[in-house]
C-alpha atoms as a PDB file:
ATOM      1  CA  UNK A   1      93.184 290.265 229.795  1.00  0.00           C
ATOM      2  CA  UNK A   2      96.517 292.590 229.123  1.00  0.00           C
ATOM      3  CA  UNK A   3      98.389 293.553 226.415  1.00  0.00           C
ATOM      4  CA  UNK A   4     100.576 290.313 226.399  1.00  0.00           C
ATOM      5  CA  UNK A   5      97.929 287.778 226.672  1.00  0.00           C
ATOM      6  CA  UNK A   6      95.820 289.775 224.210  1.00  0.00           C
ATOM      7  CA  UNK A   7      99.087 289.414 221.200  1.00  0.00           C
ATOM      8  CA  UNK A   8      99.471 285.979 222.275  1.00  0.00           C
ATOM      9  CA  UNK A   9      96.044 285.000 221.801  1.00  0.00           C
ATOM     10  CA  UNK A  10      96.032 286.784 218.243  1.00  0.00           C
ATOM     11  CA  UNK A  11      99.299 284.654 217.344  1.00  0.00           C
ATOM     12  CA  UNK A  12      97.762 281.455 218.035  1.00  0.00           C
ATOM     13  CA  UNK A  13      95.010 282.352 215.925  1.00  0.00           C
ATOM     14  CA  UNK A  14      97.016 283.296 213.190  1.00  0.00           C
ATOM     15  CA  UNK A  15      99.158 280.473 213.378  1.00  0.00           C
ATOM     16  CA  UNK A  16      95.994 277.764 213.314  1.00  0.00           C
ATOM     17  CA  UNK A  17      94.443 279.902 210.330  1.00  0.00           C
ATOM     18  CA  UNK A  18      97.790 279.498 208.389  1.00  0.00           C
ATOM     19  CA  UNK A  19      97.841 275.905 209.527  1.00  0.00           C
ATOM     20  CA  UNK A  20      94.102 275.212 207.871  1.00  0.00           C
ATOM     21  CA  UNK A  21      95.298 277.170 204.973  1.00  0.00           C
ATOM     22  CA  UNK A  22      98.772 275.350 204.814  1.00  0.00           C
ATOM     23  CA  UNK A  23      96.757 272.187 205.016  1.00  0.00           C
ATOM     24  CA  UNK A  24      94.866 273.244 201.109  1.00  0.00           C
ATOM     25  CA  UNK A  25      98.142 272.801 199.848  1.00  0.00           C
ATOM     26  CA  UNK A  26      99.503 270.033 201.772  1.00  0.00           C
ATOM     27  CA  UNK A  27      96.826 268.009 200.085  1.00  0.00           C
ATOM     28  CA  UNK A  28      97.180 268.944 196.820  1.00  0.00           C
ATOM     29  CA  UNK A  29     101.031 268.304 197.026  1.00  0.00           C
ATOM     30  CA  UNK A  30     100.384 264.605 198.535  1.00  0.00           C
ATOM     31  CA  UNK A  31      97.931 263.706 196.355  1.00  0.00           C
ATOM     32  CA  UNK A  32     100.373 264.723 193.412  1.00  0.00           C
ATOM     33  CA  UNK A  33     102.941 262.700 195.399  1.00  0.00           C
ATOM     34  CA  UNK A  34     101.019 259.729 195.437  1.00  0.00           C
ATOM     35  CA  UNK A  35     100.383 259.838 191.713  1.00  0.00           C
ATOM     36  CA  UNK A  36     103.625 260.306 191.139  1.00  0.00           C
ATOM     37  CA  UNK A  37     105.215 257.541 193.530  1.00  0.00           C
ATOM     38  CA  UNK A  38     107.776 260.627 194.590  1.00  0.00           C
ATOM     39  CA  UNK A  39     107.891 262.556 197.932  1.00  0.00           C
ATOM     40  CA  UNK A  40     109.226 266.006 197.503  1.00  0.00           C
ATOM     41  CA  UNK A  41     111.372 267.940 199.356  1.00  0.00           C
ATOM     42  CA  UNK A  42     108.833 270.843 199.555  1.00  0.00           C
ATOM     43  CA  UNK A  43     105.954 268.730 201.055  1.00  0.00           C
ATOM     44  CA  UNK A  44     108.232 267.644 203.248  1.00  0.00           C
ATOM     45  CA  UNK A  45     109.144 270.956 204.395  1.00  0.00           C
ATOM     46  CA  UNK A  46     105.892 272.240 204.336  1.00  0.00           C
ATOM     47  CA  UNK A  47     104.590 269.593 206.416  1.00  0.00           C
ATOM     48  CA  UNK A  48     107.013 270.618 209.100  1.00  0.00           C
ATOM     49  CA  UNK A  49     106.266 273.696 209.081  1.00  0.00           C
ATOM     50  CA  UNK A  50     102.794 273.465 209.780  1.00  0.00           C
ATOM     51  CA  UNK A  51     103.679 270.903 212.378  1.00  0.00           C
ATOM     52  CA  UNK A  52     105.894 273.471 214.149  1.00  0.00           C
ATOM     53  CA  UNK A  53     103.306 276.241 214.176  1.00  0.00           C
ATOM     54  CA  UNK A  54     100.566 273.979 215.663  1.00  0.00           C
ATOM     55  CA  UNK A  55     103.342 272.971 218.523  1.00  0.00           C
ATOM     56  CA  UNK A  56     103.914 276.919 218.751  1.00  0.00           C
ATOM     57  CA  UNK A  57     100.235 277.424 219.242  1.00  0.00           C
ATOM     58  CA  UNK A  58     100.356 274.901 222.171  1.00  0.00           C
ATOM     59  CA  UNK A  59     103.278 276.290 223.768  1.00  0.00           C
ATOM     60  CA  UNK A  60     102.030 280.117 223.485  1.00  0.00           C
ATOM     61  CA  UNK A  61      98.350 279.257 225.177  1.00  0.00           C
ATOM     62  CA  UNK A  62     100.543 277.132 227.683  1.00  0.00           C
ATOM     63  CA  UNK A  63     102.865 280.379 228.470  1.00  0.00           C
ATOM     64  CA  UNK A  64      99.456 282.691 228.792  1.00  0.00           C
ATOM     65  CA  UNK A  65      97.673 279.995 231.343  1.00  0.00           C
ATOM     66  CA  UNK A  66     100.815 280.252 232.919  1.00  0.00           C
ATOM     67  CA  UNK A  67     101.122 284.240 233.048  1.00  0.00           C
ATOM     68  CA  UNK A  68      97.104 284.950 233.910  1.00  0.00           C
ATOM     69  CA  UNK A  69      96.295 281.717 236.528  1.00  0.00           C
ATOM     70  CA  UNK A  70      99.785 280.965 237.350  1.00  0.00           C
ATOM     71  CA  UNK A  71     102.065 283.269 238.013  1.00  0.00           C
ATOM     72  CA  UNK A  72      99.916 286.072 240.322  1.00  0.00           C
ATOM     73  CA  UNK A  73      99.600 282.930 242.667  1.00  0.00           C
ATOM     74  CA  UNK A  74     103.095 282.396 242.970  1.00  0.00           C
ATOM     75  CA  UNK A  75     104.212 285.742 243.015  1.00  0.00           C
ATOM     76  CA  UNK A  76     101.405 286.419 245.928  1.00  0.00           C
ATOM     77  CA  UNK A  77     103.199 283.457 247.985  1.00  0.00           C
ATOM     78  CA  UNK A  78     107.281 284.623 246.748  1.00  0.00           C
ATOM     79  CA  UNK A  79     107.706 281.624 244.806  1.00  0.00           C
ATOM     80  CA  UNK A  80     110.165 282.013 242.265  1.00  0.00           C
ATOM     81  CA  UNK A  81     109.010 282.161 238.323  1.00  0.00           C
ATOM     82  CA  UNK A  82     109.398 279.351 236.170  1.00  0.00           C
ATOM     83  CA  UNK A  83     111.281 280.179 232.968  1.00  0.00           C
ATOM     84  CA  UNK A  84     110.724 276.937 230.694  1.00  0.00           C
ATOM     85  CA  UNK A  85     107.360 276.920 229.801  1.00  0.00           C
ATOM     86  CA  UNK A  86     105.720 274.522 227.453  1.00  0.00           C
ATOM     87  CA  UNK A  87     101.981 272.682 226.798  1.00  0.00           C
ATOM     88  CA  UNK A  88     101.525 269.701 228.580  1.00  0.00           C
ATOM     89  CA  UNK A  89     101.107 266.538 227.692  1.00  0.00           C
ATOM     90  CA  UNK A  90     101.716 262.620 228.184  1.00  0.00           C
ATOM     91  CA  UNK A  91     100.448 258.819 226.782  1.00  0.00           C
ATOM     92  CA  UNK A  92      99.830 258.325 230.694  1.00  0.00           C
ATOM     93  CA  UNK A  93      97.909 260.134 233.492  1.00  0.00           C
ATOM     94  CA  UNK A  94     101.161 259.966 235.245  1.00  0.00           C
ATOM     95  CA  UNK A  95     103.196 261.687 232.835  1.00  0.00           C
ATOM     96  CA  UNK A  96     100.557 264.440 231.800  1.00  0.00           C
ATOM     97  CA  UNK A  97     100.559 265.339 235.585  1.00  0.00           C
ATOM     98  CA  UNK A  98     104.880 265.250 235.432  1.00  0.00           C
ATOM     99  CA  UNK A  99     103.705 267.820 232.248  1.00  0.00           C
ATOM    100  CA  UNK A 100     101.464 270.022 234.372  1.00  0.00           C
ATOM    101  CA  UNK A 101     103.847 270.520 237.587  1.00  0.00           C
ATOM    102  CA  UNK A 102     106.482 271.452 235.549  1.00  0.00           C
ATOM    103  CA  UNK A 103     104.778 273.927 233.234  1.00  0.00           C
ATOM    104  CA  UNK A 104     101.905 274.566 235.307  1.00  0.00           C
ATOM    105  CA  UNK A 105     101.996 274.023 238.772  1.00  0.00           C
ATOM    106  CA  UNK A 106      98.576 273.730 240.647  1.00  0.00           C
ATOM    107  CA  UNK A 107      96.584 274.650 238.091  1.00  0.00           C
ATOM    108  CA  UNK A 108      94.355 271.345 238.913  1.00  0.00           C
ATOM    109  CA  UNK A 109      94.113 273.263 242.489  1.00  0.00           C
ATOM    110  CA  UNK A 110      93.681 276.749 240.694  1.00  0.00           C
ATOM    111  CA  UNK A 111      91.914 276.517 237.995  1.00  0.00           C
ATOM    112  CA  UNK A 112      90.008 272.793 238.064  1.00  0.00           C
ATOM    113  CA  UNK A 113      88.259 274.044 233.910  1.00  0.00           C
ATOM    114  CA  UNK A 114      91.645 274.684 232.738  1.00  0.00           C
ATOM    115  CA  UNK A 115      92.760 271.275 233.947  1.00  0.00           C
ATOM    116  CA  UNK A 116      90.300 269.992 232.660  1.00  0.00           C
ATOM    117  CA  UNK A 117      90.297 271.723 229.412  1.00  0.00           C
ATOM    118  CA  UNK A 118      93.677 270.338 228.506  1.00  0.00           C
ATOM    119  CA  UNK A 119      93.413 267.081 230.050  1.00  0.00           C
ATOM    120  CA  UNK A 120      90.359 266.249 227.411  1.00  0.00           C
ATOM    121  CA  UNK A 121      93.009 265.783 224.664  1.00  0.00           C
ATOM    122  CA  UNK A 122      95.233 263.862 226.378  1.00  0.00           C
ATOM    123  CA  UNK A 123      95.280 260.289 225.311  1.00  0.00           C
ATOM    124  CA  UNK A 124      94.037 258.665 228.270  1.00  0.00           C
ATOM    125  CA  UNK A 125      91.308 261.024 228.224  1.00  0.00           C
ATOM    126  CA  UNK A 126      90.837 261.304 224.250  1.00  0.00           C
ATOM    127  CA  UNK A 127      91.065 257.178 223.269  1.00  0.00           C
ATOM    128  CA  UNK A 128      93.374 258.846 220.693  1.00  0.00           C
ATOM    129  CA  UNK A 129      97.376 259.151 220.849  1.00  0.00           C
ATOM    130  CA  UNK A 130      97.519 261.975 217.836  1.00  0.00           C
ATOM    131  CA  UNK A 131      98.699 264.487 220.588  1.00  0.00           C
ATOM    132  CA  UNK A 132     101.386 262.135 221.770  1.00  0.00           C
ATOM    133  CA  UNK A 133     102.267 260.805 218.524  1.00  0.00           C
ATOM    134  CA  UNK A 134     102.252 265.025 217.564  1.00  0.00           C
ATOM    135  CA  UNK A 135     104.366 265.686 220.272  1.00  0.00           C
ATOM    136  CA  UNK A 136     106.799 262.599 219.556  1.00  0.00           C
ATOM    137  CA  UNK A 137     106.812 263.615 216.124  1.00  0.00           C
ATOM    138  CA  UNK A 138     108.434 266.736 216.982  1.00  0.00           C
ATOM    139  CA  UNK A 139     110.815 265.721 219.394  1.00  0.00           C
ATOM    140  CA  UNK A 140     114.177 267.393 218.342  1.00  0.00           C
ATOM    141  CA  UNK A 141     115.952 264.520 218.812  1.00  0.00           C
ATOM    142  CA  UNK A 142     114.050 262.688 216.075  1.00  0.00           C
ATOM    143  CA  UNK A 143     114.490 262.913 213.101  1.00  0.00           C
ATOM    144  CA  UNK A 144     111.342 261.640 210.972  1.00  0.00           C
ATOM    145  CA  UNK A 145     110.954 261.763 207.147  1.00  0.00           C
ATOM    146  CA  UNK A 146     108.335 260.834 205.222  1.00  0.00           C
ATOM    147  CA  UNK A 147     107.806 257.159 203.698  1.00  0.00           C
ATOM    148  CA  UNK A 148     105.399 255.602 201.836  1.00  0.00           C
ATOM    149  CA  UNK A 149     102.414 253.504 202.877  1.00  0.00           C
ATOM    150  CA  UNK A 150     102.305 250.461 200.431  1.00  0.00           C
ATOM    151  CA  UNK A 151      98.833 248.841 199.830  1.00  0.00           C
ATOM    152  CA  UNK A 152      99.000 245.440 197.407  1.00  0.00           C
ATOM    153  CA  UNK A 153      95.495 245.077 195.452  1.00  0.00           C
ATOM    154  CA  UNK A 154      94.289 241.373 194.200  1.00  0.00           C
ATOM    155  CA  UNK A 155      94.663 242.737 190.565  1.00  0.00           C
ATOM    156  CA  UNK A 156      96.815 244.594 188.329  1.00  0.00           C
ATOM    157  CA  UNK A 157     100.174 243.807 187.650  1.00  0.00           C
ATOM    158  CA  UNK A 158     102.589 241.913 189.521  1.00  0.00           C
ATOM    159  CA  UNK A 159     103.347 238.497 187.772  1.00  0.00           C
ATOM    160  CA  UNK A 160     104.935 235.580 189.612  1.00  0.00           C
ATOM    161  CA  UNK A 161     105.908 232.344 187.409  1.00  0.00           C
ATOM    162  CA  UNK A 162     108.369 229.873 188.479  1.00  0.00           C
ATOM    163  CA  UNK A 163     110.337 231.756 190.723  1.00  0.00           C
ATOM    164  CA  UNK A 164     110.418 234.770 188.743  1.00  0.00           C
ATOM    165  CA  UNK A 165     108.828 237.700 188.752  1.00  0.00           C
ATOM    166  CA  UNK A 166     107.424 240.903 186.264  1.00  0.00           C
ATOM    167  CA  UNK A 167     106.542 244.051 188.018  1.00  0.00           C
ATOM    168  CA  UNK A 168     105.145 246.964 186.522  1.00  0.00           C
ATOM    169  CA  UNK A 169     104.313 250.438 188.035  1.00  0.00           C
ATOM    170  CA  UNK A 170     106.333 251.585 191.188  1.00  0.00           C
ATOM    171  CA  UNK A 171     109.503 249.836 191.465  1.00  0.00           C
ATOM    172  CA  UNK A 172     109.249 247.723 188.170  1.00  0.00           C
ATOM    173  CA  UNK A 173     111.324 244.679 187.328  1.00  0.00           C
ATOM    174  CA  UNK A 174     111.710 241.450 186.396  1.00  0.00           C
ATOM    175  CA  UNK A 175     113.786 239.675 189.291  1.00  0.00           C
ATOM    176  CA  UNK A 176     116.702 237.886 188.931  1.00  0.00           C
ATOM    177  CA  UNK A 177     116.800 238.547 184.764  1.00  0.00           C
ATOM    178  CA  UNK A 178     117.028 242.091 184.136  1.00  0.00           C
ATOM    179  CA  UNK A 179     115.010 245.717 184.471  1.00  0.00           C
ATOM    180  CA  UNK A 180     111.988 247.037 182.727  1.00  0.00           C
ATOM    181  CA  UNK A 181     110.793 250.854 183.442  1.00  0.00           C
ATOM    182  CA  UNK A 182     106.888 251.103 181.836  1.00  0.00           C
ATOM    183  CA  UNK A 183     106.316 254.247 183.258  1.00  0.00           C
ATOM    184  CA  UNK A 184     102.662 255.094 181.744  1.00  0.00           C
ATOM    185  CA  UNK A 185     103.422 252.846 178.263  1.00  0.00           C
ATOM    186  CA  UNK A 186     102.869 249.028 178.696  1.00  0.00           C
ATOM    187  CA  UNK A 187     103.531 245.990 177.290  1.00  0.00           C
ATOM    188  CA  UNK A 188     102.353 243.323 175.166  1.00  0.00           C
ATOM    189  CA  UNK A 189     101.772 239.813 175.636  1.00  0.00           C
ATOM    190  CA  UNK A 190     100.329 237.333 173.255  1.00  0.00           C
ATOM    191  CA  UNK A 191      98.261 240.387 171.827  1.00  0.00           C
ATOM    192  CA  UNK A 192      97.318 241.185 175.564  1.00  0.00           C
ATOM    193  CA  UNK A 193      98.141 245.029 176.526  1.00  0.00           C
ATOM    194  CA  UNK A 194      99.710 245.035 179.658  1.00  0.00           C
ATOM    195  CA  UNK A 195     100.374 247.749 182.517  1.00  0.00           C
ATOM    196  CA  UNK A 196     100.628 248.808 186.230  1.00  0.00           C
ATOM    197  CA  UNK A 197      96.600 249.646 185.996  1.00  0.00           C
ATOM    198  CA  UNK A 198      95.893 246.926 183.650  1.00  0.00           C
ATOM    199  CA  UNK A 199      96.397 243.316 184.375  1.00  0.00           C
ATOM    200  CA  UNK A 200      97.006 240.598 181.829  1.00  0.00           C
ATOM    201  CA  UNK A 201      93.980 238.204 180.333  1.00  0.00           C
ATOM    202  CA  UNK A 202      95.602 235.851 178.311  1.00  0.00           C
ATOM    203  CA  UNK A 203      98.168 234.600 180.717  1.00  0.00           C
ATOM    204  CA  UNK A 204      98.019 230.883 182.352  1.00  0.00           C
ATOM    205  CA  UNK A 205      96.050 230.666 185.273  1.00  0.00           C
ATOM    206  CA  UNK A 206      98.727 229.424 188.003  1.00  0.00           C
ATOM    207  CA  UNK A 207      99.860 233.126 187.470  1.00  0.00           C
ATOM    208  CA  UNK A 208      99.086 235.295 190.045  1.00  0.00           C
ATOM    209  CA  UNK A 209      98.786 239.123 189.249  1.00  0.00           C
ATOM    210  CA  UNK A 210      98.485 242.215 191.572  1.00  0.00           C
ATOM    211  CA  UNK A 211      99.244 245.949 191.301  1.00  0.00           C
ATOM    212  CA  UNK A 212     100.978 247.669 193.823  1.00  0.00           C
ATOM    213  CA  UNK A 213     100.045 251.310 194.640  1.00  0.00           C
ATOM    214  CA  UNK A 214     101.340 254.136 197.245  1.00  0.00           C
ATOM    215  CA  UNK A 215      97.882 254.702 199.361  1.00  0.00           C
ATOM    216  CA  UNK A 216      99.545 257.070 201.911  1.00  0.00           C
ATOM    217  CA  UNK A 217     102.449 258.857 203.885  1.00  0.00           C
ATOM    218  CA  UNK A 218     103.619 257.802 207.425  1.00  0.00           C
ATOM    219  CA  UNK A 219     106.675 259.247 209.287  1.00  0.00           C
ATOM    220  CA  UNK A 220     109.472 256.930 209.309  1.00  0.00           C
ATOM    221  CA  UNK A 221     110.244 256.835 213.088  1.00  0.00           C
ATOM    222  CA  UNK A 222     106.708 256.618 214.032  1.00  0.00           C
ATOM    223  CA  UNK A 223     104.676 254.430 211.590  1.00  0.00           C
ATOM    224  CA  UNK A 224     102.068 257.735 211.971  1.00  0.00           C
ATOM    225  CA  UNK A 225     100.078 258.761 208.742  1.00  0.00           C
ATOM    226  CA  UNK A 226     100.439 262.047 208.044  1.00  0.00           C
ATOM    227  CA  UNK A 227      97.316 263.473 206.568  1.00  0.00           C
ATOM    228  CA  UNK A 228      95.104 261.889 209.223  1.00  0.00           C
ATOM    229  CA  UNK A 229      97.565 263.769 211.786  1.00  0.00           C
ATOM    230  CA  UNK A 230      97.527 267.221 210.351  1.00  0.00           C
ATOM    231  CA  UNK A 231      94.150 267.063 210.305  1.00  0.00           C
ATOM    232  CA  UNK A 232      93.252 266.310 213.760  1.00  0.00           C
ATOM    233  CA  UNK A 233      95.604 268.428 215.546  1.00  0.00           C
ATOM    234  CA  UNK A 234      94.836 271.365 213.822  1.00  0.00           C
ATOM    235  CA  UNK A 235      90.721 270.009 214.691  1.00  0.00           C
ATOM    236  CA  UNK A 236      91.843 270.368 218.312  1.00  0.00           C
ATOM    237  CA  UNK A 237      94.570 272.932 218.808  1.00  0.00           C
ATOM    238  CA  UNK A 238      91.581 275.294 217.217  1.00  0.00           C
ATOM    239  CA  UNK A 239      88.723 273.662 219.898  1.00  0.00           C
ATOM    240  CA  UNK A 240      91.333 274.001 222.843  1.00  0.00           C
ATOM    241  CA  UNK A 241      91.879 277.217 222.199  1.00  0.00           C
ATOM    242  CA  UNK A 242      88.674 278.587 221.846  1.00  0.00           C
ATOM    243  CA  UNK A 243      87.726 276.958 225.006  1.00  0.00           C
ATOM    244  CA  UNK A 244      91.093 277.984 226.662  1.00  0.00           C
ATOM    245  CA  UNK A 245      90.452 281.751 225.742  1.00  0.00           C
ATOM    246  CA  UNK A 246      86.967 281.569 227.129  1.00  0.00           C
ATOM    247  CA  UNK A 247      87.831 280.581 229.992  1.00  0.00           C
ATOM    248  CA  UNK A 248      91.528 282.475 231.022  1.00  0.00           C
END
């Protein structure tokens, strides 16, 4: 292996050991952002960070496939070198192989491993889009933000009564009459505490109650939950390149 490939390999190591690590405080920051029924502009940020490493990663083990198993080929028959280099990939067979002869021409014919090697996380291989939806994700022309996953549980505190309604928690109100904010306090009814973790007892019983809580993050243009995401590319990205650097 030369000098090039050698730093390249290092990088992409580094970069999917500062991705694991980035991940510790991804976590902590989302779980806080849960709690808090806020998304911060440093999560966000860090998430795309650690996004845009992994997609380096790809792109630098794409660029040393190309240099080692590639490029000697070509050179050999006076084919000129291709300058845009980047990891393929595609939701079809048909597009992965559209990914492959522009990146990395003949490597099926080349190397058959390699092929195979990167054709294993492809989702028509895989059963699972997360490299697509990765990949999409990062297209420059998008522009995803974060938004929240709502789940509605069958107790807690939203009240509905003749056409009105009493929320409490995330987004409180009463509709149509007016604004309440309970934050963590509650209210009282009939002696009853009430509150967005606590639902009512001594109400009538053609009241139905629920609480509404933030249960995860999903990218706005994609519907894609982030955590899961994160956690499975950087799962991969690490297996494909040990197996990449084994085998190049």
């Amino acid at each position: 292996m030369n000098k090039l490939n050698k730093m390249r390999k290092e990088q992409v190591n580094a970069l999917i050991e500062h991705a694991k690590s980035g991940l510790k405080s991804i976590e902590i920051q989302y779980k806080d952002a849960l709690e808090n029924t806020t998304i911060p502009h440093p999560l966000q940020i860090d998430i795309k960070n650690c996004m845009e490493n992994l997609r380096s990663a790809l792109d630098y083990i794409a660029h040393d496939i190309y240099e080692k198993v590639i490029a000697p080929q070509r050179t050999a028959a006076r084919i000129p070198e291709i300058i845009n280099i980047y990891f393929p990939y595609g939701k079809t067979e048909n597009d992965f192989k559209s990914g492959v002869g522009s990146s990395l021409p003949e490597l099926k014919t080349i190397s058959q491993n390699l092929y195979n090697i990167i054709e294993a996380i492809q989702p028509y291989k895989a059963g699972d889009n997360f490299l697509y939806d990765f990949c999409n994700i990062l297209n420059e022309k998008k522009h995803n933000v974060l938004t929240p996953q709502i789940k509605e549980i069958k107790q807690g505190l939203a009240m509905d009564f003749g056409g009105a309604r009493i929320q409490m928690g995330p987004g409180s109100s009463i509709s149509g009459t007016g604004f309440i904010g309970t934050g963590t306090g509650g209210v009282f009814l009939r002696g009853d505490k009430i509150s967005g973790d606590s639902p009512a007892t001594r109400i009538s019983g053609n009241v139905k109650q629920t609480i509404i809580k933030w249960v995860s993050f999903k990218f706005s243009d994609t519907g894609v939950e982030v955590l899961p995401l994160l956690k499975k590319v950087i799962e991969q990205v690490d297996w494909l390149c040990k197996n990449i650097y084994q085998t190049i």
